[in-house]
Every structure is written in structure tokens, then in C-alpha cells.
Protein backbone atom coordinates (compact mmCIF):
# COMPACT_ATOMS: atom_id res chain seq x y z
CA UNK A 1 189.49 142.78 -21.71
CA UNK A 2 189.08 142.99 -18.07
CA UNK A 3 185.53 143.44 -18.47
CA UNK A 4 184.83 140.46 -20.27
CA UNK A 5 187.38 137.99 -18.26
CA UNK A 6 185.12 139.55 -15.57
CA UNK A 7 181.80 137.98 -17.44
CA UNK A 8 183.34 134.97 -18.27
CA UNK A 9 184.09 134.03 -14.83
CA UNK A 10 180.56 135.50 -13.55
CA UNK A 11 178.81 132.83 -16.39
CA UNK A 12 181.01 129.87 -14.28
CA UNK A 13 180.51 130.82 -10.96
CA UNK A 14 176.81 130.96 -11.95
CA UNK A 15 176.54 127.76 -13.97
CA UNK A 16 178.95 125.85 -10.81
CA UNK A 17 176.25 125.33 -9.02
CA UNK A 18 174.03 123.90 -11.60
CA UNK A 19 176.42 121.54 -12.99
CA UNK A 20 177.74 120.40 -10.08
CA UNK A 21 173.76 119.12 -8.71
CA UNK A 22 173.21 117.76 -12.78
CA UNK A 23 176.78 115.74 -11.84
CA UNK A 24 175.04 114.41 -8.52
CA UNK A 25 171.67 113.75 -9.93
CA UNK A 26 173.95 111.10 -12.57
CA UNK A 27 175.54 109.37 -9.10
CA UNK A 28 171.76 109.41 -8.21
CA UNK A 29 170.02 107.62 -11.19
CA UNK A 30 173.06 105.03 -10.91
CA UNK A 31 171.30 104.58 -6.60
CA UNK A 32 168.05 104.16 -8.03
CA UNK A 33 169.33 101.54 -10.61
CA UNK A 34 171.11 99.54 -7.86
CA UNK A 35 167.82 99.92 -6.14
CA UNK A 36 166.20 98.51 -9.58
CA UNK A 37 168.84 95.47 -9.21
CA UNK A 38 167.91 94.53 -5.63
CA UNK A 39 164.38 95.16 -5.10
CA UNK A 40 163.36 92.00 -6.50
CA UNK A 41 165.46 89.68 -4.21
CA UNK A 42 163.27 89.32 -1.23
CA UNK A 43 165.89 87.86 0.78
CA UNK A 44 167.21 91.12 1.12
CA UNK A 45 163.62 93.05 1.15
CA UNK A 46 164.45 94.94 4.43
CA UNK A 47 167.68 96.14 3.33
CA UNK A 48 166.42 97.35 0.46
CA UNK A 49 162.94 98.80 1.88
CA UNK A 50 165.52 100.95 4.31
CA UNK A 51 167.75 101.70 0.86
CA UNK A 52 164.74 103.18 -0.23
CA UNK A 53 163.74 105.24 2.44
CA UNK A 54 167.72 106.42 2.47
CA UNK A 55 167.51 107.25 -1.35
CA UNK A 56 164.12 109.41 -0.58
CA UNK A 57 166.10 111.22 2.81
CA UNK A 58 169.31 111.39 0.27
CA UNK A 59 167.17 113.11 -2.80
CA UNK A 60 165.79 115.81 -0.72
CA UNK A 61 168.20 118.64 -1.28
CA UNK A 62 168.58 117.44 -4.59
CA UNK A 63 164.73 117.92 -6.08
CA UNK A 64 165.30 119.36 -9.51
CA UNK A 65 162.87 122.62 -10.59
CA UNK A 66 163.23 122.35 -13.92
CA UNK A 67 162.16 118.67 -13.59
CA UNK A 68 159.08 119.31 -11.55
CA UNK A 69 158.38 121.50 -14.40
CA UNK A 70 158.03 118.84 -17.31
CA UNK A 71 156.78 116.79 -14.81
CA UNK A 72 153.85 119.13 -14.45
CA UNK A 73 153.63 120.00 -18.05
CA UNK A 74 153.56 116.53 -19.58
CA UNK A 75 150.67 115.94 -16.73
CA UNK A 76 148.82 119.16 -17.89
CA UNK A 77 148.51 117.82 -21.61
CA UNK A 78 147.92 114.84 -21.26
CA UNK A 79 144.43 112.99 -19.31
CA UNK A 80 146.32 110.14 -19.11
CA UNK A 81 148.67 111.11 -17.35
CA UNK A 82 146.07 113.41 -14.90
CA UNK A 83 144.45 109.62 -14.51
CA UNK A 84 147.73 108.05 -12.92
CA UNK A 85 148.40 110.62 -11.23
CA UNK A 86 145.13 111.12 -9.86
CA UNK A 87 145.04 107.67 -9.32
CA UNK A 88 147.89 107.26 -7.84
CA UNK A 89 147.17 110.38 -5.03
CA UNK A 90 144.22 109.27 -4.12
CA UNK A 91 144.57 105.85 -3.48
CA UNK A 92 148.28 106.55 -1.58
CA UNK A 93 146.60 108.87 0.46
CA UNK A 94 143.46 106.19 1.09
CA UNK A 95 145.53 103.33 2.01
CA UNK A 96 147.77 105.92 4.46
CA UNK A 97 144.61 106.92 5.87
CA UNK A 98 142.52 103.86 6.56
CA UNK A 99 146.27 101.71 8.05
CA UNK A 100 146.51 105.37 10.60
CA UNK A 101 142.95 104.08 11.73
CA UNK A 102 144.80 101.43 13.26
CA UNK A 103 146.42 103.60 15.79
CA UNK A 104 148.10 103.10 18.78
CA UNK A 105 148.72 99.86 17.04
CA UNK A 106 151.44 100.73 14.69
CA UNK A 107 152.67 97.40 13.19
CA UNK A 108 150.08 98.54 9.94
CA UNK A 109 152.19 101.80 9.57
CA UNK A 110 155.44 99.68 9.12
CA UNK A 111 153.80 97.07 6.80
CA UNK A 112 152.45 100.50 4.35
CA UNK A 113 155.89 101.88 4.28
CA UNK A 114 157.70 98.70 3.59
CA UNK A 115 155.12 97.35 1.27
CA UNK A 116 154.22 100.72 -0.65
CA UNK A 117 154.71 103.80 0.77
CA UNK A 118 159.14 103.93 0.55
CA UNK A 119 158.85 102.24 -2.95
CA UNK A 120 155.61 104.53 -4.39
CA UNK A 121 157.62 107.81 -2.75
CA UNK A 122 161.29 107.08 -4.37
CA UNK A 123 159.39 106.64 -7.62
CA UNK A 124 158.24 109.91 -7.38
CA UNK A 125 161.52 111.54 -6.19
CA UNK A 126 163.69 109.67 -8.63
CA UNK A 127 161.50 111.93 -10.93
CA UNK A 128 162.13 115.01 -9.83
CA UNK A 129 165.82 114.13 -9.32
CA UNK A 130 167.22 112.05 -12.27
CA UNK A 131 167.84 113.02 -16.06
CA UNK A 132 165.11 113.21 -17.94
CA UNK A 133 165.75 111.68 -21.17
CA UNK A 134 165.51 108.80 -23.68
CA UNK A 135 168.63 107.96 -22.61
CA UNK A 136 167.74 107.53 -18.72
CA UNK A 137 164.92 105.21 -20.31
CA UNK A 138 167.70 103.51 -21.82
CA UNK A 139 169.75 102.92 -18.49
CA UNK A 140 167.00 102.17 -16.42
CA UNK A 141 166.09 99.40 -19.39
CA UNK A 142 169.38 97.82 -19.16
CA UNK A 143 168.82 97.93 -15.58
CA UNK A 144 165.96 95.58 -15.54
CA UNK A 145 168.10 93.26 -17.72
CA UNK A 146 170.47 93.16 -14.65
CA UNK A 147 168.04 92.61 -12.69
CA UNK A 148 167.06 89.04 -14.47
CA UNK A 149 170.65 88.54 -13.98
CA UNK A 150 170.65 89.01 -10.25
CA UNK A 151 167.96 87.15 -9.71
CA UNK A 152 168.87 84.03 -11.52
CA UNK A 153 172.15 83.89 -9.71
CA UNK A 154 169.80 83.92 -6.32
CA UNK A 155 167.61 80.92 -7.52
CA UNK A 156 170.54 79.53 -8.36
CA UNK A 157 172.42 79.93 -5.24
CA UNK A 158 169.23 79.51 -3.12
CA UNK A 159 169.42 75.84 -4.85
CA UNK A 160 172.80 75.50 -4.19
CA UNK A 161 171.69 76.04 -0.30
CA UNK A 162 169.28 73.23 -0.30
CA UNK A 163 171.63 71.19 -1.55
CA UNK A 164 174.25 71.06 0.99
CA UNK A 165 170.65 71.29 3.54
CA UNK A 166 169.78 67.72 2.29
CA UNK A 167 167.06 69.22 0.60
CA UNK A 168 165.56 67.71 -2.06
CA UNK A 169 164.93 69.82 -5.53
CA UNK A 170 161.85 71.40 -6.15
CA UNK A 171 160.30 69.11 -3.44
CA UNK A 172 158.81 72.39 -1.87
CA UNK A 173 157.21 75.50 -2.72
CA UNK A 174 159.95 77.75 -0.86
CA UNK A 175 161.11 78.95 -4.64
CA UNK A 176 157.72 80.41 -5.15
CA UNK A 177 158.60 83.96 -4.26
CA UNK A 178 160.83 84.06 -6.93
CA UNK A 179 157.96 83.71 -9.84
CA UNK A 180 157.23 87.33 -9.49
CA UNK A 181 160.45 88.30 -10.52
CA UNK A 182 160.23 86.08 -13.44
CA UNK A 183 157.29 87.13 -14.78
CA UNK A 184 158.19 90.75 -14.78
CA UNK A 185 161.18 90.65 -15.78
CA UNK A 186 160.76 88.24 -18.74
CA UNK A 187 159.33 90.83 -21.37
CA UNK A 188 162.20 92.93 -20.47
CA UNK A 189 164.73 90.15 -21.20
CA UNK A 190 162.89 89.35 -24.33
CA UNK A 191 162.42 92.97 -25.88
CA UNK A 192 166.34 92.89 -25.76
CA UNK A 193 166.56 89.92 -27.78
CA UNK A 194 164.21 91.02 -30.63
CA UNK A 195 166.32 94.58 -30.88
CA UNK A 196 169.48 92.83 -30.60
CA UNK A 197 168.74 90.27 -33.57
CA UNK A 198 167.56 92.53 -35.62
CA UNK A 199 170.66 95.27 -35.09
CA UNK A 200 173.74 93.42 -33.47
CA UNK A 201 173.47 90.35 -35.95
CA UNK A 202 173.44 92.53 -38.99
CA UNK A 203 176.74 94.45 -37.25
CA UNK A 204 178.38 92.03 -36.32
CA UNK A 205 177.84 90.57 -39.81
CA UNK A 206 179.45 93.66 -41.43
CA UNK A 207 182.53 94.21 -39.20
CA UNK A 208 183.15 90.17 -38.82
CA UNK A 209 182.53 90.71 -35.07
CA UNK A 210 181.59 88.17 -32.81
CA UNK A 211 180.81 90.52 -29.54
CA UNK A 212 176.86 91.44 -30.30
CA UNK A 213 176.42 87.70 -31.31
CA UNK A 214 178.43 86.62 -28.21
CA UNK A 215 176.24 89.50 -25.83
CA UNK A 216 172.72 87.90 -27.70
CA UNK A 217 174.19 84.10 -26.52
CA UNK A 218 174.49 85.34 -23.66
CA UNK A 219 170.72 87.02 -23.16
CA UNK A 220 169.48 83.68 -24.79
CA UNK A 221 171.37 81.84 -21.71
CA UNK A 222 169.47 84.08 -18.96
CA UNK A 223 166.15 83.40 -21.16
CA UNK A 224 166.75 79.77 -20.79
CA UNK A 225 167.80 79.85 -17.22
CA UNK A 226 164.67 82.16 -16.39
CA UNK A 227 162.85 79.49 -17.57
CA UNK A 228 164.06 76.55 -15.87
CA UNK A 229 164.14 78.76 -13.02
CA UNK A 230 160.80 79.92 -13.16
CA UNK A 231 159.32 76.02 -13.55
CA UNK A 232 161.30 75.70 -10.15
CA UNK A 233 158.37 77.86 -8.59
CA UNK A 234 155.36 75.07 -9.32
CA UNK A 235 153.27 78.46 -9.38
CA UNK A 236 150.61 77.71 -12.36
CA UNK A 237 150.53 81.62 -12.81
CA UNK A 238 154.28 82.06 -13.44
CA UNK A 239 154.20 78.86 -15.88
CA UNK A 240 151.42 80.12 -17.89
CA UNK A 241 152.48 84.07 -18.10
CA UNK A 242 156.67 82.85 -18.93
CA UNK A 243 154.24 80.59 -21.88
CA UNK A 244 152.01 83.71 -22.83
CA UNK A 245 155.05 86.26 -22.87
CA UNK A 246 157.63 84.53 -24.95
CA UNK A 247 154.74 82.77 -27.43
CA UNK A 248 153.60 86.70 -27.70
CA UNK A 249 157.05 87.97 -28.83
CA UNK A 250 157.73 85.02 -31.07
CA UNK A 251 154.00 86.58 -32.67
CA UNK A 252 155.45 90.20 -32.82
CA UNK A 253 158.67 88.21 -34.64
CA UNK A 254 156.89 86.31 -37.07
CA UNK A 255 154.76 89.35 -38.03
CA UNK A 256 157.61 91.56 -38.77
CA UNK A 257 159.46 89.28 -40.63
CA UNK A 258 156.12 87.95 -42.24
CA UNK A 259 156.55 84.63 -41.39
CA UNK A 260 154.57 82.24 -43.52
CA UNK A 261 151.85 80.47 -41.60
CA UNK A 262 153.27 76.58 -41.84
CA UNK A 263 156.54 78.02 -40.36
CA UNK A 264 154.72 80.27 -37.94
CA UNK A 265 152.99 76.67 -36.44
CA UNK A 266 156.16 74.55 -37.08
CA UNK A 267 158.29 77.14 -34.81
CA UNK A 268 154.97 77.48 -32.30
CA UNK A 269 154.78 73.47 -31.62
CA UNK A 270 158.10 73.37 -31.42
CA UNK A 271 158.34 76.14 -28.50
CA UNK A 272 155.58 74.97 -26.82
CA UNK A 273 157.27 71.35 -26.61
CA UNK A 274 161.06 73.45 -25.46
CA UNK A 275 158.90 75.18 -23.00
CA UNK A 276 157.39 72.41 -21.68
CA UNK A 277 160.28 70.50 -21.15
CA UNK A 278 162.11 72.77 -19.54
CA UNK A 279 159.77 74.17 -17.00
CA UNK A 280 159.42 70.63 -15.61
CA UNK A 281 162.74 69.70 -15.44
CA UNK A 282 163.79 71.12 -12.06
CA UNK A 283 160.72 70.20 -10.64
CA UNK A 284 158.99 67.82 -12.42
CA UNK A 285 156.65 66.88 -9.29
CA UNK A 286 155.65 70.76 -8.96
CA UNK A 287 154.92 71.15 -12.64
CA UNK A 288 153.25 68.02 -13.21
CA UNK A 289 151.02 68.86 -10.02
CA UNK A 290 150.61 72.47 -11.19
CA UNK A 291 149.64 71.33 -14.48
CA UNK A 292 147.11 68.73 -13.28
CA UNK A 293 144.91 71.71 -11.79
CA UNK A 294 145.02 72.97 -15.08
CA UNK A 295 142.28 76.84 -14.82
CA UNK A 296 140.93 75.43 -11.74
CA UNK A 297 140.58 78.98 -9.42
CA UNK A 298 137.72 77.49 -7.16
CA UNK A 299 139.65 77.77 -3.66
CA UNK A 300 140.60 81.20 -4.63
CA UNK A 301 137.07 82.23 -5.01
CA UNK A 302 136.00 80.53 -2.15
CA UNK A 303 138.22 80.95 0.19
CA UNK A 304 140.42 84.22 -0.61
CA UNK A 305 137.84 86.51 -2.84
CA UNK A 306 134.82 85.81 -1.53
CA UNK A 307 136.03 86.83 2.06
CA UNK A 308 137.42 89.34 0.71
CA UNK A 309 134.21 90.99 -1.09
CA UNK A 310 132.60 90.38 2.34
CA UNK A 311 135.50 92.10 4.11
CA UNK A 312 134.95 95.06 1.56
CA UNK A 313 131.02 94.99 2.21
CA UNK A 314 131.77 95.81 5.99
CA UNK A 315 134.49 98.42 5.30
CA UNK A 316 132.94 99.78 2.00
CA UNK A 317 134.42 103.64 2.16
CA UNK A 318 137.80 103.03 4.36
CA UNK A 319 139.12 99.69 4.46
CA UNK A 320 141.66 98.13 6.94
CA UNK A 321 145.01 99.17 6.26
CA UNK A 322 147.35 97.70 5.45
CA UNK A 323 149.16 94.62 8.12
CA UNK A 324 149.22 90.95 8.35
CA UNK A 325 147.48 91.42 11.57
CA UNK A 326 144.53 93.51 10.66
CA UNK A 327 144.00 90.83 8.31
CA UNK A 328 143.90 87.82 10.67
CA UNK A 329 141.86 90.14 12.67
CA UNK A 330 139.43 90.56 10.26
CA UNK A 331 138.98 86.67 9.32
CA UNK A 332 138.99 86.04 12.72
CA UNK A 333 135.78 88.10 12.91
CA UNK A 334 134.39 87.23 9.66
CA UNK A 335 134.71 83.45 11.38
CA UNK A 336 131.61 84.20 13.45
CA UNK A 337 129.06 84.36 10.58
CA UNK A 338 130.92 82.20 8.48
CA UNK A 339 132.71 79.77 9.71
CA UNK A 340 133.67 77.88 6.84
CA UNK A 341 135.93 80.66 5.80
CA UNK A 342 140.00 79.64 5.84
CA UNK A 343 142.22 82.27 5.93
CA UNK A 344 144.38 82.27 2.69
CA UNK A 345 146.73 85.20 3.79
CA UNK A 346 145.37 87.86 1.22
CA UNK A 347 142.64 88.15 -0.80
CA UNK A 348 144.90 87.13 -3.68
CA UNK A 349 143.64 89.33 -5.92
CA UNK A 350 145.53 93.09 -7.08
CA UNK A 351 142.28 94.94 -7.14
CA UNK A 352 140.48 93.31 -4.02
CA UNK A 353 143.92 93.84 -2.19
CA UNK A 354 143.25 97.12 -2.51
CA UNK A 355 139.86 97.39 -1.51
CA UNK A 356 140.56 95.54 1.83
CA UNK A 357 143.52 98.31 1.84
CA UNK A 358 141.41 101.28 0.80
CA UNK A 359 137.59 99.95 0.58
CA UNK A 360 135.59 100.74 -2.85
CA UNK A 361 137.29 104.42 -3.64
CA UNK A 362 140.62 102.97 -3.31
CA UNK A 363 139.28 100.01 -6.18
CA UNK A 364 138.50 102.82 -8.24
CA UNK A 365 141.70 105.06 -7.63
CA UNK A 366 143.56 102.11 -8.67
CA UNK A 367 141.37 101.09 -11.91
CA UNK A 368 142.23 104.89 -12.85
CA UNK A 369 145.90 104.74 -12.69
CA UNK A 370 145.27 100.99 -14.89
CA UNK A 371 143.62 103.09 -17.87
CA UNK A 372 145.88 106.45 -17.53
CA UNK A 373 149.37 103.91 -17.93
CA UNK A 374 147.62 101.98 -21.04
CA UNK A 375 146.53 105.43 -22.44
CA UNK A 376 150.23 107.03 -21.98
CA UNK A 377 151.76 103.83 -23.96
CA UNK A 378 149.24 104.17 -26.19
CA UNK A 379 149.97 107.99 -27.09
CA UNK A 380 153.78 107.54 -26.97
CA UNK A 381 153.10 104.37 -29.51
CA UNK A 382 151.26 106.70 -31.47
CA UNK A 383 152.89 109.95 -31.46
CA UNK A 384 156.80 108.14 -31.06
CA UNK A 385 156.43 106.56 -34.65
CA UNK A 386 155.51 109.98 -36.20
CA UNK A 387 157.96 111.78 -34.12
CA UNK A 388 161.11 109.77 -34.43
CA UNK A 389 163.19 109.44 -37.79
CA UNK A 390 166.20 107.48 -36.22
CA UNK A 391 164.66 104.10 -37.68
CA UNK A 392 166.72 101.88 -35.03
CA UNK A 393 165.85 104.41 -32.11
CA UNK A 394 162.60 104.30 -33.16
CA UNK A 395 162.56 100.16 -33.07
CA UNK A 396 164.27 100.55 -29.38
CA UNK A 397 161.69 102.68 -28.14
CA UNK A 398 158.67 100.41 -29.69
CA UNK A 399 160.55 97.69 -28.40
CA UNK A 400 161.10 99.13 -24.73
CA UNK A 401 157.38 100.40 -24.97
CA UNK A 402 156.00 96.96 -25.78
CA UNK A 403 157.98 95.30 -23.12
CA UNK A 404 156.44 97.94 -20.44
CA UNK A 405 152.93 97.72 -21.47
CA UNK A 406 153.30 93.41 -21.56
CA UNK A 407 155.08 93.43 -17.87
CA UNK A 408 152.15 95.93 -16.63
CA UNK A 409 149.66 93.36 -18.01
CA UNK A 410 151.36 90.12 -17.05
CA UNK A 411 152.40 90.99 -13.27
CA UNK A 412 149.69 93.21 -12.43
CA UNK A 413 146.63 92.53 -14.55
CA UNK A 414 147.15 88.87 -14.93
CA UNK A 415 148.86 87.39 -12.25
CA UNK A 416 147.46 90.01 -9.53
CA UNK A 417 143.92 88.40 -10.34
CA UNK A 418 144.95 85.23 -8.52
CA UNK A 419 147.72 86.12 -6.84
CA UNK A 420 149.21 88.95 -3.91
CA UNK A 421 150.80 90.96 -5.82
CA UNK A 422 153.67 93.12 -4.26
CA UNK A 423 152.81 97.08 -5.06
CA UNK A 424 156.50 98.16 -4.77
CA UNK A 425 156.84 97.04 -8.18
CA UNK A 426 154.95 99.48 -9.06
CA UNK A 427 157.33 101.68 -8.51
CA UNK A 428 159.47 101.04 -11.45
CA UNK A 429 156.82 101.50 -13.54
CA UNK A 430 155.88 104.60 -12.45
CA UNK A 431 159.61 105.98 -13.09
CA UNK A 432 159.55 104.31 -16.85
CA UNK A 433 155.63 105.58 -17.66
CA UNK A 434 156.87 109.46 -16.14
CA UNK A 435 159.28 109.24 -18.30
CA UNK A 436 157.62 108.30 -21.33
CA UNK A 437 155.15 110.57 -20.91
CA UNK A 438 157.35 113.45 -20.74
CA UNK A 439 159.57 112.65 -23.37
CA UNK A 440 156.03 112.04 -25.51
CA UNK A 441 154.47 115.70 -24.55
CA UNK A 442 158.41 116.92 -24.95
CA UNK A 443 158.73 119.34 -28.13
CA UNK A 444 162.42 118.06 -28.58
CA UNK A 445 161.93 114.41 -29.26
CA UNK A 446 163.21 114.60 -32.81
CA UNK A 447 166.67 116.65 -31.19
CA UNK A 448 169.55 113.50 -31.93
CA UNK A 449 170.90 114.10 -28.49
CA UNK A 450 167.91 113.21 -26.47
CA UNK A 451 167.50 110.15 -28.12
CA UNK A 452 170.77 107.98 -27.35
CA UNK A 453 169.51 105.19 -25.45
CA UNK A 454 172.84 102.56 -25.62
């Protein structure tokens, strides 16, 4: 008896250790979802850079083996994920490189870390720390929904500031900042609302409750609000992407619940006319101006990419760094042989940014980690449906898929062509698409428990 008491307490003392770091990796996906919830307000951006850099010191002593493990195994079997990753190395360790060319100016080495390096690193320890699971998908889903929330209340309470400034509504482009938010957030927001409606309306239909139809109100308010908000920004990008996203999940509605094609274009008019009307009502001026420029890209080409190409052409195999400075710098000299060149800031452009960043290998580091995140979603789409029997997990996890691969395209492939587009974004992606791809390669996806997501 003695002898086994003896075990018993052996087995806890031995599992104590474990359990307690599993119970401090939870505390530590619940860090990296407040992170999730502030990153986007840039009001707060320096706070939240040194968060970051906290959460990465904080997560040291807490790097999981076992999750370095599927880490590596999911990135063995798949060449999608050796692409990202790949992709990812190279051109982190290119734009590191080419801003320590700067040296002894240093100002480049705090614009890398605050701009990408803190963000791209607590992606990659958040991996090795947190749970992973289709449930920690789940969390850091509902996450992003919080986020919209947050940053409506911002708008809303940077508006609230003008007012009692004297400043006029939407009279300015100081609400910009926000679009980016918007647009990545949106699919997110709107993912939610298709899986609601089609499994809280039915409940709530069958136990005569009015809490899933009262929570779907609700995400139809922030839906609304994001877009009033977003029209606020009298950014033509953010107007046409908010137009794009939700006129792409009213497409994935109607073809589910095979819409028939005179209600398809009755319900399409009529959103288009909504949408219109409410992304020029808080600035009318803005959107009415935005709108009058219609496609037109010319200055951008002129006078953002095409210094930037030329930029590229002198720095081919390095680039600058990263820095407001070395950028002025290098206008400034560009000047000389072309003087007609303004200086627009950025090249406003996701891929040429990281040319000027990296130069040409750093372009095609980047354009690998593009194709290894569409051929991950693409595999988990593929593999998921045959996989998963759970018919409403299975709709969650198209859903949450969908909304990934659309906020990918949207921020990064579509607005990053004419806009700057902030890398530390990135790094929730690269948290959500790790994930994925090792619950994809995982050979317990079927197993019930791993796939509670609410």
C-alpha cells in the first residue's frame, strides 16, 4: 500500500511541474490576446510596441518543447509551410541586416523593432508558448472581434475630441490611420455574422431565446458602425475593400442558401445603395472627393513607385533599412538626377516597401511567404472538410478560414499595393496560419476535444 501511495505521489510531483507551466501558458495566450486588442490603436502604438517586447522577455522561460515539436513537424510536411517560413527568415534577417548598415546611426534599429521586429518575434514565441488547438484558434478569433470593438469606441471617442476642439467632422484626413484597422478587421466581423445566423438563429428559435439574436444585433451594430466609421477615413482604399469584403460575403450567403438570381441583384443594389449612404455620411466632403478620383493611381506611380523602383535599382541586393530618415535621405539624393521627384513618405506599396527595406531578395522572401500562407489555407480547406465530422465545427473553421485568407488579401495584397502598409499586422497572421497548419498536419483533428472553438 505504501508502495503505491509512494507512486502516486511520485506521478504528481512529476506532472507539478508540467501543469503548473500549461496553467501559465493559458494567463499567456489571454497577454497575447490583449496584445491582439490594442495593437491596432495607434494612439497607443508605443505602449504596445514595448508590451510586445515585455511579452517576448516574459515568454522566455516559458518556451514549450512539445510545441516546438509540432511546430517543426507541421513545417516538415508541409512546402507551404517551409515557404513562410523560409520566407519569413530570410527576409527578417535581410531587413535586420541592411537597417545595421546604418550604424552608428541607430534611429533605423528602433524604427525595425517597433515596426517589425517586436511584433514578427512575439508571433513566433506566442507559438511556442500558447495552446495549440482549435480552440486557441477559437479565442484568438473572438479576439479580433474585440478588437473591431476597441477600435470603434476610439474613432468614436477620437470624434468626440474634435468636437469639444472646434473641429469640424471629417473636415480632415487625421481619421485616416484608422482605415487599416477597418479593413482587416471587417472579414473577421463578418465571418461571425454568417456562423451566427446560420447556428444562433436556429437556437434561439428552438429554446425561445432571445440572447444569440440579441449577441447577432449586436455584431450587426459594430458592422454598421465600422462602416460609418470607416467612410470617416476619405481613404478610397478603405471605401472600396469595406465594398469588396461585405459584397463578397453576401456572395458566399447567397450561394449557400442558393439564392435565386433576381433576389441575388435586388439584395446587391440594395447594399450597394446602404453602403453608399453610409460611408458618406460622416464625411460627405471626404467621400464625395475620394469618390471623384475614382481608380486614378497616377501620383502614386509617379511620385511614390517610381522612386521607389529607382531607389531599388541603386540598392538592388541590400536595401536601406528600415527609418523615416534613411528614407528622406535617400530622396534627398535621388533629387539630384531627378528633381521632379516629391517625397510621398513611402513607396506606398507592400512589396516595394520591402525592397527599399531589403532590396530584390527581400521582394522575393516576401512573395514566398504570400504563396506558402495561400497554400496552407488552401490544404486546411481541403483536408479540414474531409477531416472534420462535427458539421457546425466544420462551418466555424471554413468560416474562420475564409475570413483569414480575405483579411490577408484585402490588407496586404490589396490595399498594400497603394498604400504603407504596417508589417506588425502580420503578426497575427502568422499566429492564426501556425496554427492552422498544425492542427491541418495534426493526426488528432477528428479527437472531439481539440475541436471546441466557443
Amino acid at each position: 500500500m505504501s508502495l503505491i501511495n509512494d507512486g502516486a505521489i511520485a506521478d504528481i510531483q512529476a506532472n507539478a511541474p508540467k501543469k503548473a507551466k500549461e496553467a501559465v501558458a493559458q494567463y499567456y495566450l489571454y497577454l497575447v490576446g490583449l496584445y491582439i486588442v490594442l495593437v491596432f490603436n495607434e494612439f497607443i502604438r508605443r505602449p504596445v510596441d514595448f508590451f510586445a517586447l515585455g511579452l517576448i522577455l516574459l515568454g522566455l522561460p516559458l518556451i514549450n518543447k512539445s510545441n516546438i515539436n509540432l511546430l517543426k513537424a507541421s513545417i516538415a510536411q508541409s512546402m507551404a509551410a517551409k515557404m513562410v517560413f523560409w520566407g519569413l527568415f530570410v527576409m527578417s534577417i535581410l531587413f535586420f541586416i541592411a537597417t545595421l548598415r546604418q550604424f552608428p546611426r541607430y534611429d533605423g534599429l528602433i524604427a525595425f523593432g517597433a515596426q517589425y521586429g517586436v511584433h514578427i518575434c512575439l508571433a513566433v514565441m506566442a507559438l511556442m508558448i500558447i495552446p495549440i488547438s482549435v480552440k486557441t484558434i477559437g479565442f484568438l478569433f473572438n479576439c479580433l472581434l474585440f478588437s473591431m470593438l476597441a477600435l470603434i469606441l476610439v474613432d468614436i471617442g477620437f470624434y468626440i475630441w474634435d468636437y469639444r476642439n472646434n473641429i469640424a467632422i471629417g473636415s480632415d484626413y487625421s481619421h485616416r490611420w484608422l482605415g487599416d484597422g477597418y479593413v482587416f478587421l471587417t472579414p473577421f466581423l463578418l465571418a461571425r455574422i454568417l456562423y451566427n445566423q446560420e447556428q444562433g438563429d436556429i437556437q434561439a428559435i428552438k429554446k425561445l431565446s432571445v440572447a444569440p439574436l440579441f449577441f447577432q444585433l449586436l455584431l450587426y451594430l459594430l458592422l454598421i458602425l465600422s462602416v460609418i466609421l470607416g467612410g470617416g477615413t476619405g481613404a478610397r482604399s478603405t471605401y472600396l475593400i469595406l465594398f469588396f469584403e461585405i459584397v463578397f460575403f453576401i456572395a458566399l450567403k447567397a450561394y449557400q442558401a442558393r439564392w435565386s438570381a433576381i433576389k441575388m441583384l435586388t439584395i446587391s443594389f440594395l447594399v450597394f445603395v446602404v453602403l453608399k449612404v453610409a460611408l458618406g455620411l460622416l464625411a460627405p466632403e471626404l467621400f464625395e472627393g475620394a469618390v471623384s478620383r475614382r481608380l486614378q493611381t497616377w501620383d502614386r506611380i509617379l511620385y511614390a513607385w517610381t522612386p521607389a523602383i529607382l531607389l531599388i535599382q541603386e540598392a538592388p541586393m541590400m536595401g536601406y533599412g528600415f527609418g523615416a530618415e534613411v528614407w528622406d535621405a535617400a530622396i534627398s539624393h535621388l533629387k539630384l538626377t531627378h528633381p521632379n521627384i516629391i517625397n510621398f513618405g513611402s513607396p506606398h506599396n507592400w512589396f516595394l516597401s520591402a525592397g527599399f527595406f531589403g532590396g530584390i531578395p527581400a521582394c522575393i522572401a516576401q512573395f514566398s511567404l504570400v504563396v506558402g500562407m495561400f497554400g496552407i489555407l488552401k490544404s486546411f480547406w481541403e483536408r479540414g472538410r474531409k477531416l472534420i465530422v462535427n458539421r457546425a465545427i466544420n462551418q466555424k473553421l471554413s468560416y474562420l478560414t475564409i475570413a483569414v485568407l480575405t483579411a490577408f488579401i484585402s490588407f496586404y495584397l490589396v490595399r498594400g499595393l497603394v498604400e504603407f502598409t504596417i508589417y506588425k499586422y502580420l503578426s497575427i497572421l502568422i499566429i492564426i496560419f501556425g496554427m492552422i497548419n498544425v492542427v491541418n498536419q495534426s493526426n488528432h483533428l477528428h479527437t472531439p476535444a481539440n475541436l471546441e472553438i466557443d
